[in-house]
Protein backbone atom coordinates (compact mmCIF):
# COMPACT_ATOMS: atom_id res chain seq x y z
CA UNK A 1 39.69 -26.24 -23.83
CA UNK A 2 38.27 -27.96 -27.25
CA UNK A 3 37.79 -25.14 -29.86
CA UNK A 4 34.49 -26.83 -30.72
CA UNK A 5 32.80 -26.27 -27.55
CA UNK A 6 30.26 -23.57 -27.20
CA UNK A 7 30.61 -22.54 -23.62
CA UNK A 8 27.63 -20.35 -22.34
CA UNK A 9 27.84 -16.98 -20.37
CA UNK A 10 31.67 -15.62 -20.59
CA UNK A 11 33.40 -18.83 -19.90
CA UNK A 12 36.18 -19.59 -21.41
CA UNK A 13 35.95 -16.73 -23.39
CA UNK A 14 39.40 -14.79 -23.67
CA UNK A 15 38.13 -11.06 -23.46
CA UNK A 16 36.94 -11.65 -19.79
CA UNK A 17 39.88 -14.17 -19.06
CA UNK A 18 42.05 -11.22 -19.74
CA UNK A 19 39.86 -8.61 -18.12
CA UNK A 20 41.25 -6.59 -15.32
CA UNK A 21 39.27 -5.09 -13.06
CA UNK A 22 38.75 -1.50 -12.47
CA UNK A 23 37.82 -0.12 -9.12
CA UNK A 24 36.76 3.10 -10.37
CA UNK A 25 33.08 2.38 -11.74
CA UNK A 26 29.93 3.00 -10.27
CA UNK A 27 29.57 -1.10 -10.58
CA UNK A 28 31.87 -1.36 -7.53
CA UNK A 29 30.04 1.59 -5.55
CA UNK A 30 26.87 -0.30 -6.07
CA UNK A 31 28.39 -2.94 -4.54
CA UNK A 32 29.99 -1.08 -1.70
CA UNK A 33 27.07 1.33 -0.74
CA UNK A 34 24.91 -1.37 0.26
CA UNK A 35 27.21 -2.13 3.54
CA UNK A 36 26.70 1.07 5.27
CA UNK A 37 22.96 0.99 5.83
CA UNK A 38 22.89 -3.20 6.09
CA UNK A 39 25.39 -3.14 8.75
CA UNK A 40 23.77 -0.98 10.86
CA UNK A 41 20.58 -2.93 10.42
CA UNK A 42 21.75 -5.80 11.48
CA UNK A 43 22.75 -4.30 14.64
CA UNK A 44 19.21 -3.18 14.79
CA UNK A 45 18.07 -6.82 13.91
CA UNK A 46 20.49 -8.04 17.11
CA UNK A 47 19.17 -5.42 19.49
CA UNK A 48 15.49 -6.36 18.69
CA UNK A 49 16.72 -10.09 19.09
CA UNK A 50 18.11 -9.30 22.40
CA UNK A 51 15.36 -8.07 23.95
CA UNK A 52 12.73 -10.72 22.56
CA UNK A 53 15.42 -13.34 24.39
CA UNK A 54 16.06 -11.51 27.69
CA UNK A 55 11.91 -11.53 27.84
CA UNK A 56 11.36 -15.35 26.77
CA UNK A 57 13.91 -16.05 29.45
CA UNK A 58 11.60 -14.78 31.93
CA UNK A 59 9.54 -17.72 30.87
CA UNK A 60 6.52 -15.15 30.96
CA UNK A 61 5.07 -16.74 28.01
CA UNK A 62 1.55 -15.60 29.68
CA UNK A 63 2.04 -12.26 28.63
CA UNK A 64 3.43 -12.66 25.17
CA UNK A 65 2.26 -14.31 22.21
CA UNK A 66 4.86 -16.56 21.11
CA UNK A 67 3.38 -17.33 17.79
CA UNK A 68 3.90 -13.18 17.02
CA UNK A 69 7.33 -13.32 18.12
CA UNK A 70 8.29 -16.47 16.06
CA UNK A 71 6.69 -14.69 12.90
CA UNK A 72 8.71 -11.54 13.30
CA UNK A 73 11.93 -13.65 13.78
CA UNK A 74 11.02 -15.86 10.65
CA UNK A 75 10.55 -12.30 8.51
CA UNK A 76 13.50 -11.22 10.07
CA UNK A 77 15.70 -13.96 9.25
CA UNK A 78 14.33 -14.53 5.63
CA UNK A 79 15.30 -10.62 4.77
CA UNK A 80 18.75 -11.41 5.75
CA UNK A 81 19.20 -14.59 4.46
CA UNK A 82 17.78 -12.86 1.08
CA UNK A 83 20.13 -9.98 1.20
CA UNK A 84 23.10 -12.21 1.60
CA UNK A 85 21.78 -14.63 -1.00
CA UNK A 86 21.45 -11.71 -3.65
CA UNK A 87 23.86 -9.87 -3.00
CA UNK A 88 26.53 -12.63 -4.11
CA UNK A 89 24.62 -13.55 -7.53
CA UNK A 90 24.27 -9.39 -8.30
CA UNK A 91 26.09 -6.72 -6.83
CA UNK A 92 29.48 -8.51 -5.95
CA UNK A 93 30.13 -10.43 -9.36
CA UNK A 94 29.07 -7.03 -11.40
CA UNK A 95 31.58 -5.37 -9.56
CA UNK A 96 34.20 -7.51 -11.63
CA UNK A 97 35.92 -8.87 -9.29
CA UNK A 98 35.25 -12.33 -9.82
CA UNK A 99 34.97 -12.02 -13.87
CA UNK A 100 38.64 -13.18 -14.44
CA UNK A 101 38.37 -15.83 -12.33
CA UNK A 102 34.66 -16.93 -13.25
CA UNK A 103 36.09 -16.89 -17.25
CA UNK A 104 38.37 -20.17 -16.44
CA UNK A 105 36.03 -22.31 -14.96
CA UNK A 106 33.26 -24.36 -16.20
CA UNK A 107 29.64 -24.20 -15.42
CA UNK A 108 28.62 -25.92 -12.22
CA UNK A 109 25.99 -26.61 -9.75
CA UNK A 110 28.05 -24.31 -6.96
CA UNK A 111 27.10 -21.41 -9.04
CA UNK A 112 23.83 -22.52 -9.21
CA UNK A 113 23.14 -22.80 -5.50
CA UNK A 114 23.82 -18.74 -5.05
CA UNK A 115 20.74 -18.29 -7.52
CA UNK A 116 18.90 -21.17 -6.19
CA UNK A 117 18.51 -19.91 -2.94
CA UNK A 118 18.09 -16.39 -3.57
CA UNK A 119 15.04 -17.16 -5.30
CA UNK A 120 14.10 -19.51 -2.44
CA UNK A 121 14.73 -16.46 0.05
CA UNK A 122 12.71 -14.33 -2.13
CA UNK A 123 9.40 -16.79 -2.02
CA UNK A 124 10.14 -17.39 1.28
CA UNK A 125 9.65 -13.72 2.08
CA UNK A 126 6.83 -13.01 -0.11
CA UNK A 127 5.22 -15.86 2.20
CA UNK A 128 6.44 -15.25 5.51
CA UNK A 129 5.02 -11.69 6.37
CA UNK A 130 1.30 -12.85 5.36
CA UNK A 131 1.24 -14.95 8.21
CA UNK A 132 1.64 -11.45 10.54
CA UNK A 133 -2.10 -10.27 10.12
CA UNK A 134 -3.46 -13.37 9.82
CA UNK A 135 -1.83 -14.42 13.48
CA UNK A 136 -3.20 -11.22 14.87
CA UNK A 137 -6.20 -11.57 13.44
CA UNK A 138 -6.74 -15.11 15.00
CA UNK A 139 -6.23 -13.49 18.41
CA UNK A 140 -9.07 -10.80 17.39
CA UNK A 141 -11.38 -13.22 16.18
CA UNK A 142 -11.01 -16.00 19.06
CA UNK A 143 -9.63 -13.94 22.26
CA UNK A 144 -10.04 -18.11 24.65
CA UNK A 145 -8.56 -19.97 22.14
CA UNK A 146 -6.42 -17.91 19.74
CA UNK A 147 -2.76 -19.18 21.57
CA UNK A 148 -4.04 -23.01 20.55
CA UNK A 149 -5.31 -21.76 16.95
CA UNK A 150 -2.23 -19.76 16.41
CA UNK A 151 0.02 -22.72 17.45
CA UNK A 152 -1.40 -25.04 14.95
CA UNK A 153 -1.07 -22.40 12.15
CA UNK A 154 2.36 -22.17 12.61
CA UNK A 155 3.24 -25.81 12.96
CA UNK A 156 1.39 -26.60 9.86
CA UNK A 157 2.13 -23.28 7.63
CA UNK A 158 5.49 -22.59 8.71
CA UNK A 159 6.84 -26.34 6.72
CA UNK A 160 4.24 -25.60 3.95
CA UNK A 161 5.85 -22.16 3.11
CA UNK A 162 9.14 -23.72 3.81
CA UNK A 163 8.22 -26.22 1.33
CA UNK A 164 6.48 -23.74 -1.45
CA UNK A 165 9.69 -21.97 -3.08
CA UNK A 166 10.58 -25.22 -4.38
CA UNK A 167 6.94 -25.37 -6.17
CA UNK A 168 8.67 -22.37 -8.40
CA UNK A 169 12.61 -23.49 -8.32
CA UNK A 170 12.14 -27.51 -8.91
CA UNK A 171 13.46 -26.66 -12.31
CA UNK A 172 17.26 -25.91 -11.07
CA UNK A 173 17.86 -29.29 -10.19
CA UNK A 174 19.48 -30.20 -13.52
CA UNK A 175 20.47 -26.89 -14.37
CA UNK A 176 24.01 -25.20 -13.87
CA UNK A 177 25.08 -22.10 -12.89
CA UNK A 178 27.34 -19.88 -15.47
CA UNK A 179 28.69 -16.24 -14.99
CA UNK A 180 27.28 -14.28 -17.78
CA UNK A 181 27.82 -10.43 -18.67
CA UNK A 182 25.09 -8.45 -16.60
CA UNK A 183 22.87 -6.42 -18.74
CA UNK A 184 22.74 -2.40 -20.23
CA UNK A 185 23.72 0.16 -18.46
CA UNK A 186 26.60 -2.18 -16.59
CA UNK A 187 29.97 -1.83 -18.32
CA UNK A 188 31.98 -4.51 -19.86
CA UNK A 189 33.08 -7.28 -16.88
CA UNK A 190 30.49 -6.70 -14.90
CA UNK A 191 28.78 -10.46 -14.65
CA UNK A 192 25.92 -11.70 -12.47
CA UNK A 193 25.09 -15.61 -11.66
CA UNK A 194 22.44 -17.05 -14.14
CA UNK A 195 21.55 -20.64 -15.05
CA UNK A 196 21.37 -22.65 -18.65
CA UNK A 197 19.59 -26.01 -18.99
CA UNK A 198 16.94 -25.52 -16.73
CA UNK A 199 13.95 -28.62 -16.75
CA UNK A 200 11.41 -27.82 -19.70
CA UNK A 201 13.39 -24.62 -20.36
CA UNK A 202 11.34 -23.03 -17.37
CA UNK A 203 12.13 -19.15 -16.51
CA UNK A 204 11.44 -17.69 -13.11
CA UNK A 205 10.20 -14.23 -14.45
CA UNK A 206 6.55 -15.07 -14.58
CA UNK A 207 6.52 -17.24 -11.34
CA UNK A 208 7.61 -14.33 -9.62
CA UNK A 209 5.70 -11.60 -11.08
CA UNK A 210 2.79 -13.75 -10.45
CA UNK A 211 3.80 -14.44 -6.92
CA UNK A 212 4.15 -10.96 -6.07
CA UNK A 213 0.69 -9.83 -6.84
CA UNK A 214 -0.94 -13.36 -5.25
CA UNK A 215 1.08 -12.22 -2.11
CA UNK A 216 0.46 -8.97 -1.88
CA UNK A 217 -3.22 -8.76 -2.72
CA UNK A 218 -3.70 -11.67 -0.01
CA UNK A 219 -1.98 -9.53 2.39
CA UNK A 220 -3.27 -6.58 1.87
CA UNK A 221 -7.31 -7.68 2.27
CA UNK A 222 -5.73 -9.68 5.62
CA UNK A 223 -4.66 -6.46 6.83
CA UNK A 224 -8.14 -4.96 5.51
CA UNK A 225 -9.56 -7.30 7.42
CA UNK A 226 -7.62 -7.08 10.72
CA UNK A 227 -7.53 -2.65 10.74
CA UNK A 228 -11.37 -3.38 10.56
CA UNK A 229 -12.10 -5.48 13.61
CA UNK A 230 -9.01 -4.08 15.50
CA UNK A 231 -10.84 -0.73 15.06
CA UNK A 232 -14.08 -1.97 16.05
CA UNK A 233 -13.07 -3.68 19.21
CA UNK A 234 -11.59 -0.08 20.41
CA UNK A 235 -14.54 1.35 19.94
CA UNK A 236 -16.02 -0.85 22.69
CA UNK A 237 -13.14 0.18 25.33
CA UNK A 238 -13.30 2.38 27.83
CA UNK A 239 -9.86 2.79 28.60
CA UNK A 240 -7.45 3.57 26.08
CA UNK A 241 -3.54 3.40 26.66
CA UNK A 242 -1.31 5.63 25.04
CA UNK A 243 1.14 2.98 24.58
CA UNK A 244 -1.16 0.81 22.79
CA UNK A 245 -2.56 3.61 20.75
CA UNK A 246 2.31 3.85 19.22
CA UNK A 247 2.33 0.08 19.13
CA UNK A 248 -0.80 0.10 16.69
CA UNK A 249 0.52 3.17 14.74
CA UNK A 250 4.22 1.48 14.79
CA UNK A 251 2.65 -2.17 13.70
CA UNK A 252 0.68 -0.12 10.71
CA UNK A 253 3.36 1.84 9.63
CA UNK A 254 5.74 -1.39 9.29
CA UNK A 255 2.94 -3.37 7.96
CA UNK A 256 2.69 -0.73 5.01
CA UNK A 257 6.56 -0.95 4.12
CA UNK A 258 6.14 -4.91 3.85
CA UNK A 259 2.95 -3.98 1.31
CA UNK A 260 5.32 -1.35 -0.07
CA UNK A 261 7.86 -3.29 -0.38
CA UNK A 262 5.92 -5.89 -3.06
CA UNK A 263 4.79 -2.62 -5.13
CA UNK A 264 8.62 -2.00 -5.52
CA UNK A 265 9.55 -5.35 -6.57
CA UNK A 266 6.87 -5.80 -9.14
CA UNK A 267 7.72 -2.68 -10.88
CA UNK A 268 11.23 -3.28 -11.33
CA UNK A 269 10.57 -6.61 -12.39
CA UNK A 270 7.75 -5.77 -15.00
CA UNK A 271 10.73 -3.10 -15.93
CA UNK A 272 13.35 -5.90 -16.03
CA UNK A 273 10.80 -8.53 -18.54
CA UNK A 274 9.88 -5.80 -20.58
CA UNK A 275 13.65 -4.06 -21.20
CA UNK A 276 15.95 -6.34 -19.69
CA UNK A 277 19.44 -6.17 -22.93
CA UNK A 278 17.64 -2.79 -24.16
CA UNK A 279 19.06 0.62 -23.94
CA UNK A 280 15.97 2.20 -22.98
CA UNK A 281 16.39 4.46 -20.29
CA UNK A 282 14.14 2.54 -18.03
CA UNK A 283 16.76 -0.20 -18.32
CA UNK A 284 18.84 1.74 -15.91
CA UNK A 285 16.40 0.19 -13.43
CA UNK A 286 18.22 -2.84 -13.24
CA UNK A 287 21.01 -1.27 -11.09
CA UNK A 288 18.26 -0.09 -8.45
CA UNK A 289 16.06 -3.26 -8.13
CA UNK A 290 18.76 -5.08 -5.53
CA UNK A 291 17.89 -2.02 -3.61
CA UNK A 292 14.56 -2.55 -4.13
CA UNK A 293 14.90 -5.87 -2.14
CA UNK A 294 16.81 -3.98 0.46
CA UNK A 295 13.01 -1.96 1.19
CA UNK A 296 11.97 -5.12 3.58
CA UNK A 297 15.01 -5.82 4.91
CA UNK A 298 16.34 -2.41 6.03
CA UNK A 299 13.39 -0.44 6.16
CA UNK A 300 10.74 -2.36 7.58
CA UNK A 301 13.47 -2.88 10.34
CA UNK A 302 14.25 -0.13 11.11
CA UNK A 303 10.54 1.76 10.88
CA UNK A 304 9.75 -0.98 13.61
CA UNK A 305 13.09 -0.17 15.47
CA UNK A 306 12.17 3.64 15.86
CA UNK A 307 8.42 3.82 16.53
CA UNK A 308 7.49 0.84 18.28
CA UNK A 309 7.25 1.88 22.18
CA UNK A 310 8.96 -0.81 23.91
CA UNK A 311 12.43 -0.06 22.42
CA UNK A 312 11.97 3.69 23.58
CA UNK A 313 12.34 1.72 27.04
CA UNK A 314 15.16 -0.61 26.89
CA UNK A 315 14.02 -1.74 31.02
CA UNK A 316 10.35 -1.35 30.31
CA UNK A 317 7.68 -4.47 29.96
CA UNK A 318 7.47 -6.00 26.70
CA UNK A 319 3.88 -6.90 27.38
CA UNK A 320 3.58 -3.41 25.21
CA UNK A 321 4.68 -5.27 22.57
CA UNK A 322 2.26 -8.53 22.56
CA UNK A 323 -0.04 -8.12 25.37
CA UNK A 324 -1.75 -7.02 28.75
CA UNK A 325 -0.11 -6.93 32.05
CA UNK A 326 -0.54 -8.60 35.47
CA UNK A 327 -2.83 -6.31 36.76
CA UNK A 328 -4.91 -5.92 33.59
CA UNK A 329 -6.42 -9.56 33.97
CA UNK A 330 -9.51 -8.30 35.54
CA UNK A 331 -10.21 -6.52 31.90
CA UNK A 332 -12.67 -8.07 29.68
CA UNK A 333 -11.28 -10.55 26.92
CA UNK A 334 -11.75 -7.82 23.99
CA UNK A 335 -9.73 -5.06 25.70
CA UNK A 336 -6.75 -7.73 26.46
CA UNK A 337 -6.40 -9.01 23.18
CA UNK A 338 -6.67 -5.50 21.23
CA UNK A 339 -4.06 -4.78 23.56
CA UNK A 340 -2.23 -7.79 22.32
CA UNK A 341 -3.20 -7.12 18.43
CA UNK A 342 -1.90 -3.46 18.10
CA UNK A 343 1.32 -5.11 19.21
């Protein structure tokens, strides 16, 4: 290549060229660890997928709420996607693997669509969980007409927040993706996937700090909000299952880890704008945030998984899950859709 080209990132520089890669460093045992609890999640993620589809075949859509179930899949899906997405622009390039090999090429727009959609992911499930309370909710606040309210919420939100990353990622279309050396404490060849000539020299830092606290305060009064009329329509019933007394607990519990989950994030990205190239301690930070991600995708999952009644039954009802059975319809509309809520 010309000697009068400035390349960005390591490329074409002839330290990484000749780097050979080590797999002795804690680098490659962050990138290794991450497998044994993810794989086992997904099998969670299948099992939980299973049993929505054996019910929907049924065709009892009378007794479940499908707008619930399609939220849950959408979160679901967007963790996954997410973890894929980041996993390939962090952990597996600053393992070194790739840094010989990323070293002889140019920048390009492949490299770019790793970080492109990991920060799509990560929008998308900042987004995506808000529309949990705010579905149950709906059923709360209109018990005769909450299915047809609920249906047009999804139709019309679900392509809006499809839509909305690109509000904070618009700038990547004439940008390219380079392999650069990943920050203190990571050892020399260990590279993540960045970008260089972004539109108006934009940075996603802010976006998503800002993001995160938008998304989380909106969810958190939603969820206010819903605890406080789910709590004051039980107080009106007469009879209270035990089953719907674990699926409330379960839904809380989970509903707290996606809450948590934000909290994490936004510290170890205030951590990463404020020491990001440093050598302050709190730098070492950087090596946990990916796992910080991994909060709503593993543990959400499986807190859901292990406390949510129906999947202590594999050949009971699912109606525990979204709402009343059969033989309930003779209940008044409150008591059937608090059944349906703590679900």
């Amino acid at each position: 290549m010309s000697s009068n080209i400035t390349w960005p990132g390591i490329h074409f520089q002839q330290s990484y060229i000749d780097y050979q890669y080590d797999w002795n460093h804690f680098s490659t045992y962050v990138a290794v660890i991450p497998w044994f609890y993810t794989i086992p999640t997904f099998i969670v993620m299948w099992r939980i997928f299973k049993i929505f589809l054996r019910f929907t075949k049924k065709k009892s859509f009378n007794r479940i709420d499908r707008n619930v179930l399609l939220v849950i899949c959408l979160s679901q899906f967007t963790c996954f996607a997410l973890f894929f997405f980041d996993y390939f622009m962090t952990r597996f390039p600053s393992s070194g693997v790739i840094t010989a090999w990323c070293a002889t090429i140019k920048p390009n727009h492949w490299l770019k669509m790793i970080l492109f959609f990991t920060l799509y992911f990560t929008y998308l499930a900042m987004v995506i969980p808000f529309l949990m309370p705010v579905v149950r909710l709906f059923i709360v606040l209109f018990p005769s007409t909450h299915s047809e309210i609920n249906a047009k919420l999804i139709n019309i939100g679900v392509p809006i927040f499809l839509f909305y990353p690109l509000c904070f990622t618009f700038y990547f279309i004439p940008a390219l993706g380079i392999c650069k050396q990943a920050s203190f404490p990571y050892p020399f060849g260990s590279v993540t996937i960045y970008y260089t000539n972004s539109a108006f020299g934009l940075r996603n830092g802010y976006f998503h700090l800002y993001n995160i606290v938008f998304w989380m305060a909106a969810s958190v009064a939603a969820n206010a909000v819903l605890f406080y009329k789910v709590v004051n329509a039980k107080s009106k019933l007469v009879n209270k299952s035990r089953n719907s007394y674990k699926a409330e607990l379960s839904m809380t519990i989970t509903t707290l880890s996606m809450i948590a989950s934000y909290a994490v994030n936004a510290i170890f990205l205030v951590l990463y704008i404020s020491f990001a190239g440093t050598n302050a301690y709190v730098s070492y930070a950087e090596i946990a945030r990916p796992f910080g991600n991994d909060l709503q995708t593993c543990v959400t999952t499986w807190l859901f998984y292990s406390t949510h009644p129906v999947f202590k039954k594999q050949s009971g009802d699912m109606e525990a899950m979204f709402s009343t059975s059969s033989s309930q319809k003779k209940t008044t509309s409150n008591q059937v859709n608090v059944k349906r809520i703590t679900a």
